[in-house]
Structure formats: structure tokens, C-alpha cells
Protein backbone atom coordinates (compact mmCIF):
# COMPACT_ATOMS: atom_id res chain seq x y z
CA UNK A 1 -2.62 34.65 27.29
CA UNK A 2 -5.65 33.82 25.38
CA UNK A 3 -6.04 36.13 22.50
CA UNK A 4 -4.40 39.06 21.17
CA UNK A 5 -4.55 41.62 18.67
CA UNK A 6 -2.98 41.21 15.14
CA UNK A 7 -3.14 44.26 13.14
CA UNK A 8 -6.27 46.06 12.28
CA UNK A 9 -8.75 43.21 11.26
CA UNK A 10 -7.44 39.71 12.84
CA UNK A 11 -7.28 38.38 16.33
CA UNK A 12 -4.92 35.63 17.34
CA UNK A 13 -6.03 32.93 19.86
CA UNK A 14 -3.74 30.91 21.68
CA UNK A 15 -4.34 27.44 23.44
CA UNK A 16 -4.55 23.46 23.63
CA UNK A 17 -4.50 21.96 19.93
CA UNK A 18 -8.10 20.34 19.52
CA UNK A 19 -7.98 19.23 16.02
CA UNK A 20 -4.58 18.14 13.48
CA UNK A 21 -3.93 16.95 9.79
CA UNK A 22 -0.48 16.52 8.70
CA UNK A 23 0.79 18.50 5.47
CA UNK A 24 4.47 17.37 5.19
CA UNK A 25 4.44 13.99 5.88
CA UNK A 26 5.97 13.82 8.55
CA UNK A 27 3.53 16.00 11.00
CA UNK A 28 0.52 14.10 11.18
CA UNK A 29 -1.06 11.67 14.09
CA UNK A 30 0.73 8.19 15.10
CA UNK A 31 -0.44 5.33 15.67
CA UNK A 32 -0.12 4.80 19.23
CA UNK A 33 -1.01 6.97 22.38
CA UNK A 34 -1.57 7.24 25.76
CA UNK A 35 -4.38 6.89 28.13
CA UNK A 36 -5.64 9.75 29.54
CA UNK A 37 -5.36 7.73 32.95
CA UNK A 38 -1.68 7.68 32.61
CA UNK A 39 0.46 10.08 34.26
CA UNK A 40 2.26 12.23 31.98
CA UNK A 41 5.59 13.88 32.58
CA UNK A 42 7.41 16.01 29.95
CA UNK A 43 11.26 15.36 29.84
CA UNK A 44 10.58 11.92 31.69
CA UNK A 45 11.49 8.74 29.58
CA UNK A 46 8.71 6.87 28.59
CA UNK A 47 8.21 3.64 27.04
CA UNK A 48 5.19 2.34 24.26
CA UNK A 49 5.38 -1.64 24.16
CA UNK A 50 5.02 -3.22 20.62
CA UNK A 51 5.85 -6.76 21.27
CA UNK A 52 5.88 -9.42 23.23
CA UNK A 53 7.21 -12.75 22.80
CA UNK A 54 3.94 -15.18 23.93
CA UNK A 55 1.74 -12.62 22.18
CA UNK A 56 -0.13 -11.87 25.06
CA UNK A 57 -0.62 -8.41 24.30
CA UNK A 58 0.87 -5.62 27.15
CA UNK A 59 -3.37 -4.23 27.23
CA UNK A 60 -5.30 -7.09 26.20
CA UNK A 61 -5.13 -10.37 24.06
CA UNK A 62 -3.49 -9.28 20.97
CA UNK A 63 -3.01 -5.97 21.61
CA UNK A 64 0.26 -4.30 22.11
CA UNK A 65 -1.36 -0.58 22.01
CA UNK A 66 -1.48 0.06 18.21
CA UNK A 67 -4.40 2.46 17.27
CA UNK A 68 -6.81 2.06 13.89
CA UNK A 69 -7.02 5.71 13.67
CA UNK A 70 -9.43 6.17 11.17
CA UNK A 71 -12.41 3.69 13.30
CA UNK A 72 -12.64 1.36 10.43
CA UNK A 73 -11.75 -2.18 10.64
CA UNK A 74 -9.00 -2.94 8.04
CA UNK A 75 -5.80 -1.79 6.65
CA UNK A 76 -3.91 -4.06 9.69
CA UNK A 77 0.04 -3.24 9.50
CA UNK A 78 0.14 -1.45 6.52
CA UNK A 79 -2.11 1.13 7.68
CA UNK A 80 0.04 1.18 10.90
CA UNK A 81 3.43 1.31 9.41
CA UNK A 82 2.32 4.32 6.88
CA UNK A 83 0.30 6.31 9.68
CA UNK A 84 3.60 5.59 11.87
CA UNK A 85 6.31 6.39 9.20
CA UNK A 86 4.35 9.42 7.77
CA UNK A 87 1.87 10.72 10.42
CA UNK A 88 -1.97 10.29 9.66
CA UNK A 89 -2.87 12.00 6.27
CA UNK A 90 -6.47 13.14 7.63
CA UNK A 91 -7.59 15.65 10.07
CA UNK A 92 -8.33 13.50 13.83
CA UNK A 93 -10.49 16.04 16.58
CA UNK A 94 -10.85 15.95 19.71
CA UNK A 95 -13.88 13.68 20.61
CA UNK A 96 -12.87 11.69 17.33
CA UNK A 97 -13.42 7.61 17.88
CA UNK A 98 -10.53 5.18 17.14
CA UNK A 99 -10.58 1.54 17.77
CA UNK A 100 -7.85 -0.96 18.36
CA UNK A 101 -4.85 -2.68 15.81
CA UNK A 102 -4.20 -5.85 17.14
CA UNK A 103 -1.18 -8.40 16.38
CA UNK A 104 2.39 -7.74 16.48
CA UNK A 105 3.55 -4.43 15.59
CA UNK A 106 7.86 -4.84 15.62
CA UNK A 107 8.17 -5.57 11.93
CA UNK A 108 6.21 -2.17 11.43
CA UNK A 109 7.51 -0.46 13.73
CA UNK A 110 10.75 -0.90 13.49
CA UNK A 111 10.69 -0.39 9.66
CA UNK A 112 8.73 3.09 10.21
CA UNK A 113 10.89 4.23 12.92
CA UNK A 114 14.25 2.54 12.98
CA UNK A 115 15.40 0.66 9.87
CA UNK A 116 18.48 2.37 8.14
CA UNK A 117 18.80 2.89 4.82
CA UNK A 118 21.23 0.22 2.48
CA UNK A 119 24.09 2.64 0.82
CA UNK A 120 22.98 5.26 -1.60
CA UNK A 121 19.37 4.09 -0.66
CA UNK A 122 17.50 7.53 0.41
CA UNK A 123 16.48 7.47 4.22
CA UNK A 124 12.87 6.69 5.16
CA UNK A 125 12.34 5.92 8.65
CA UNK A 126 11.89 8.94 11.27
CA UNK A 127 15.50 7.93 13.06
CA UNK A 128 16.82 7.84 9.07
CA UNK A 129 15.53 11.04 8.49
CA UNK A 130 17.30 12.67 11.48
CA UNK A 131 20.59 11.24 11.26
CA UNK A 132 20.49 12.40 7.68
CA UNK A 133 19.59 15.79 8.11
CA UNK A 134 20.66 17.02 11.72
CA UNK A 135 24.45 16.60 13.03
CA UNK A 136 24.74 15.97 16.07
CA UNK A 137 20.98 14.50 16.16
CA UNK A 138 18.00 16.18 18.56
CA UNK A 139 18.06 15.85 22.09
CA UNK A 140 15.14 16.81 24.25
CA UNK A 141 17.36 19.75 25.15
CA UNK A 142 18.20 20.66 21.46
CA UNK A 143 15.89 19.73 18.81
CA UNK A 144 14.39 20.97 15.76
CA UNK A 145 10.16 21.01 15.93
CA UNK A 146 9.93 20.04 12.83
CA UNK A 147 11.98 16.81 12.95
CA UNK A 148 10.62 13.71 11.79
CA UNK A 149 11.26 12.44 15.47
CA UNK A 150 9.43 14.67 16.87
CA UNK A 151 6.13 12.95 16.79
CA UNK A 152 2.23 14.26 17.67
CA UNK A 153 0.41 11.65 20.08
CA UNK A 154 -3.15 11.16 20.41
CA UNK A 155 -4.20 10.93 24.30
CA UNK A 156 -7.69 8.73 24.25
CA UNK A 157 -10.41 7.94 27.16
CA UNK A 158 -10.97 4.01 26.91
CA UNK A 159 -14.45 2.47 26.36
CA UNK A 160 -15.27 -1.06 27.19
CA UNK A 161 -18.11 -3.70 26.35
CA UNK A 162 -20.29 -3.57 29.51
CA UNK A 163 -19.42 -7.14 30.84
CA UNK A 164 -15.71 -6.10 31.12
CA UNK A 165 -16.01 -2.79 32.64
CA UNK A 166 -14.53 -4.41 35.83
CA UNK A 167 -11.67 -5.79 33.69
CA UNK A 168 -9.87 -2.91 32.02
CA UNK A 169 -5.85 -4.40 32.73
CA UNK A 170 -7.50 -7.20 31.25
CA UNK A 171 -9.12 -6.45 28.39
CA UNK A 172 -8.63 -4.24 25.09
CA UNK A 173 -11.14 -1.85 24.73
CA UNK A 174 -14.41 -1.78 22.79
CA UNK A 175 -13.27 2.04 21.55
CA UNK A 176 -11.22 4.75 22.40
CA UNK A 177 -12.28 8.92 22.19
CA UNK A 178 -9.67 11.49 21.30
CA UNK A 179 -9.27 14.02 24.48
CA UNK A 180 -5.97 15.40 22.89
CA UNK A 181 -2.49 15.89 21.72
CA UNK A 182 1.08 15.76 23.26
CA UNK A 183 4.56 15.87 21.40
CA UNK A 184 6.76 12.98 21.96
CA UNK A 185 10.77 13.09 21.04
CA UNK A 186 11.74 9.70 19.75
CA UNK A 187 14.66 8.09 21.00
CA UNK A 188 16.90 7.17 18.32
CA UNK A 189 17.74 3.51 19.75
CA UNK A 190 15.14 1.09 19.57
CA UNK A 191 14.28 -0.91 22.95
CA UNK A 192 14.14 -4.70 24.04
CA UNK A 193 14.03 -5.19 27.53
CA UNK A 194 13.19 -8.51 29.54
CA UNK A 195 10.04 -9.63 31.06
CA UNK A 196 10.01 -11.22 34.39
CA UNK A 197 10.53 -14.75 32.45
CA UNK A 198 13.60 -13.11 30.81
CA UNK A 199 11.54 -12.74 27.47
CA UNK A 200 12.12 -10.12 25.02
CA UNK A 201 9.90 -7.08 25.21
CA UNK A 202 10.36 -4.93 22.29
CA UNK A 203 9.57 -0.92 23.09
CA UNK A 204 9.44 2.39 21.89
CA UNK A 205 11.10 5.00 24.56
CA UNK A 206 11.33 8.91 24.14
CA UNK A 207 10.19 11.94 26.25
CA UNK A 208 7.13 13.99 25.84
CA UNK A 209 7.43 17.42 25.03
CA UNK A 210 5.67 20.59 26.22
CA UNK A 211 5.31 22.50 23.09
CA UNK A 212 3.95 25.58 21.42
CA UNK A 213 3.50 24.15 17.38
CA UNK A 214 5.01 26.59 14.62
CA UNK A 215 2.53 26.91 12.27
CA UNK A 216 5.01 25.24 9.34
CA UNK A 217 3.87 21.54 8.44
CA UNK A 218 0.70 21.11 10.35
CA UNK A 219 -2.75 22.55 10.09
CA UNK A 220 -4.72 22.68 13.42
CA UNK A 221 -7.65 24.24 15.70
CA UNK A 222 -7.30 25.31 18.80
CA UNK A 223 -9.96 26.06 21.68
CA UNK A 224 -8.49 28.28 24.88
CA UNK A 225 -10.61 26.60 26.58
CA UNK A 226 -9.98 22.47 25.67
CA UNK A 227 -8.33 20.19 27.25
CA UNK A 228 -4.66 20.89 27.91
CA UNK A 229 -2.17 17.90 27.67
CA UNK A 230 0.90 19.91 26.56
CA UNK A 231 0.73 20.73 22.56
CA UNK A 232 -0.76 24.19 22.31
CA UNK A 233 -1.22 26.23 19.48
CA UNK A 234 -1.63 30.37 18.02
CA UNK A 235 -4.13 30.46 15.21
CA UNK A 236 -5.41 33.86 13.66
CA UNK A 237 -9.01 34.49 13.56
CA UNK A 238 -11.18 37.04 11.50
């Protein structure tokens, strides 16, 4: 299903998300993603690494996988922690550019998804948020859309500088391009596992999520025929 009628003067269309902006600060684009090389599997855990303890970077020197999402150069963790903690304020397409966030991402991380409030402090991280307001908490098999856990992903093509083409599990890349969206469940636990040394690795695990979106807390486009990584869409038309 691809369209439909809606009454006498309005068409609905129905298909892969191409285009999102936040509205209730919670919705909006993270930081992080996934390339589009990457196999994805809905219900399947799945780990995003934000630290590493010789700063090595899991995709490149100094880079852990954080996303500037707006192309600029600035902003550093602060940018990240907001965008991560409140979803990305502006509209991000399909085809939209986005460069890397280098450095060490835990502090930010863990204070945008993780930290729990002090007593009679109001919640503020995503995890917060859910223990606060849903008893028992979501599950990938019982979970409210609109939960601050339940995340929207950017999945990106990578671009490198010419001379490193040959080197991409080497090297960050030059730029990234937006191909499209997926949902992603947070778990509530955050993640340290060991590296081969017996080093910490610090992660992010959860399970992606095939998804129609409700049309409460997000504004979107869709295109029937885009790219279709999971988070589809119905939007009326004149």
C-alpha cells in the first residue's frame, strides 16, 4: 500500500520516512548511526561504541562514531549531548551531509542517556524519563512509540579523502550522506565490555525497530518510493 483515499479532497501516501525534525524534544535525530554497509536486523541486539580506553577511536583516530549533524565544525560535546538527550531540533533529509565528532563521547553520553536523577531532582536523561513515566519499563515486545528511548537513527553512506579510499577500517571519513532512518529501542543498562587487552569498552546496546511513526511528536516526508531501512511513514496530501 502506497496511497489511499481520505475523504473527498486528500490522499494519504504511505512509505520510507525521507526527511524528520523533532517537535517534542524527545523525537528528533541522534547523534550516532549506522553505515549503510552494516547489516541491519530488527529485534537483534546491537551495540554503538563510545569509548575506548587508549583513545584509538573504534572507526578512526579519535573517532568513536559520534555524528556533527548539522555539517559545521563546532559545538564538540555539547552539541552531542543536547542532540543525544533531546533529538536534533532541525529538519535532517535524506541526501543531507554530516561530518564527524571526534573525542570521547562517555561523559555525554552517559549523562544524555543514563544518568539518574539526585532525589526530588526532575528526570532528564532518556532511561530517566522512562523509568519515570512507564512501570514496568518498554521492552522491544511492549513499548510505547513515543518513549524517550525509543530513538530515530540516521543511516549514512561514508565518503573518504581520495588517498584513503583503500583505508576505510582505518580511517574516519571525510563526510557522511543521509540515505535514511531506522528506530532504535534503547537498552536501559549502559554497556562496558572488554577489549582483547581486557580494556574497558564503553557501549550503547538496544534493538532496532521496524516501525510505522504516529504522526504525534515528529514532523516528516515520506517518498513511496525512497529508500527503505525500516521507519516508514502515512502523510496526507492535497
Amino acid at each position: 500500500l502506497t496511497s489511499g483515499n481520505v475523504g473527498a479532497s486528500a490522499t494519504a501516501i504511505y512509505g520510507p520516512m525521507t526527511s524528520v525534525k523533532g517537535l517534542n524534544g524527545i523525537a528528533g535525530v541522534v547523534p550516532f548511526g549506522v553505515n549503510e554497509n552494516q547489516e541491519l536486523e530488527c529485534s537483534k541486539k546491537t551495540e554503538f561504541k563510545v569509548y575506548k580506553h587508549d583513545g584509538s577511536g573504534e572507526y578512526g583516530p579519535g573517532w568513536f562514531g559520534a555524528l556533527d549533524l548539522d555539517g559545521e565544525e563546532g559545538g564538540g560535546a555539547n552539541d552531542y549531548c543536547d542532540w543525544l538527550k533531546e533529538g536534533y531540533p532541525d529538519y535532517l533529509h535524506v541526501g543531507d551531509r554530516m561530518i564527524t565528532e571526534n573525542g570521547n563521547m562517555k561523559g555525554p553520553t552517559d549523562e544524555a542517556l543514563f544518568d539518574l536523577p539526585k532525589k526530588g531532582d526532575d528526570p532528564e536523561s532518556r532511561v530517566a524519563k522512562c523509568l519515570a513515566e512507564h512501570d514496568p519499563p518498554c521492552t522491544i515486545d511492549n513499548y510505547e512509540p513515543t518513549c524517550s528511548r525509543v530513538i530515530i537513527v540516521p543511516i549514512y553512506e561514508a565518503f573518504y579523502d581520495e588517498k584513503d579510499k583503500d583505508k576505510d577500517k582505518e580511517k574516519r571519513p571525510e563526510y557522511m550522506i543521509i540515505k535514511g532512518f531506522e528506530l532504535f529501542l534503547l537498552d536501559i543498562d549502559k554497556t562496558t565490555r572488554k577489549d582483547d587487552d581486557g580494556k574497558d569498552i564503553a557501549c550503547v546496546t538496544g534493538q532496532f525497530i521496524d516501525y510505522t511513526v504516529p504522526l504525534e511528536g515528529i514532523d516528516f516526508e515520506v517518498d513511496p518510493d525512497g529508500p527503505d531501512y525500516g521507519l516508514r511513514a502515512a502523510r496526507l496530501i492535497k
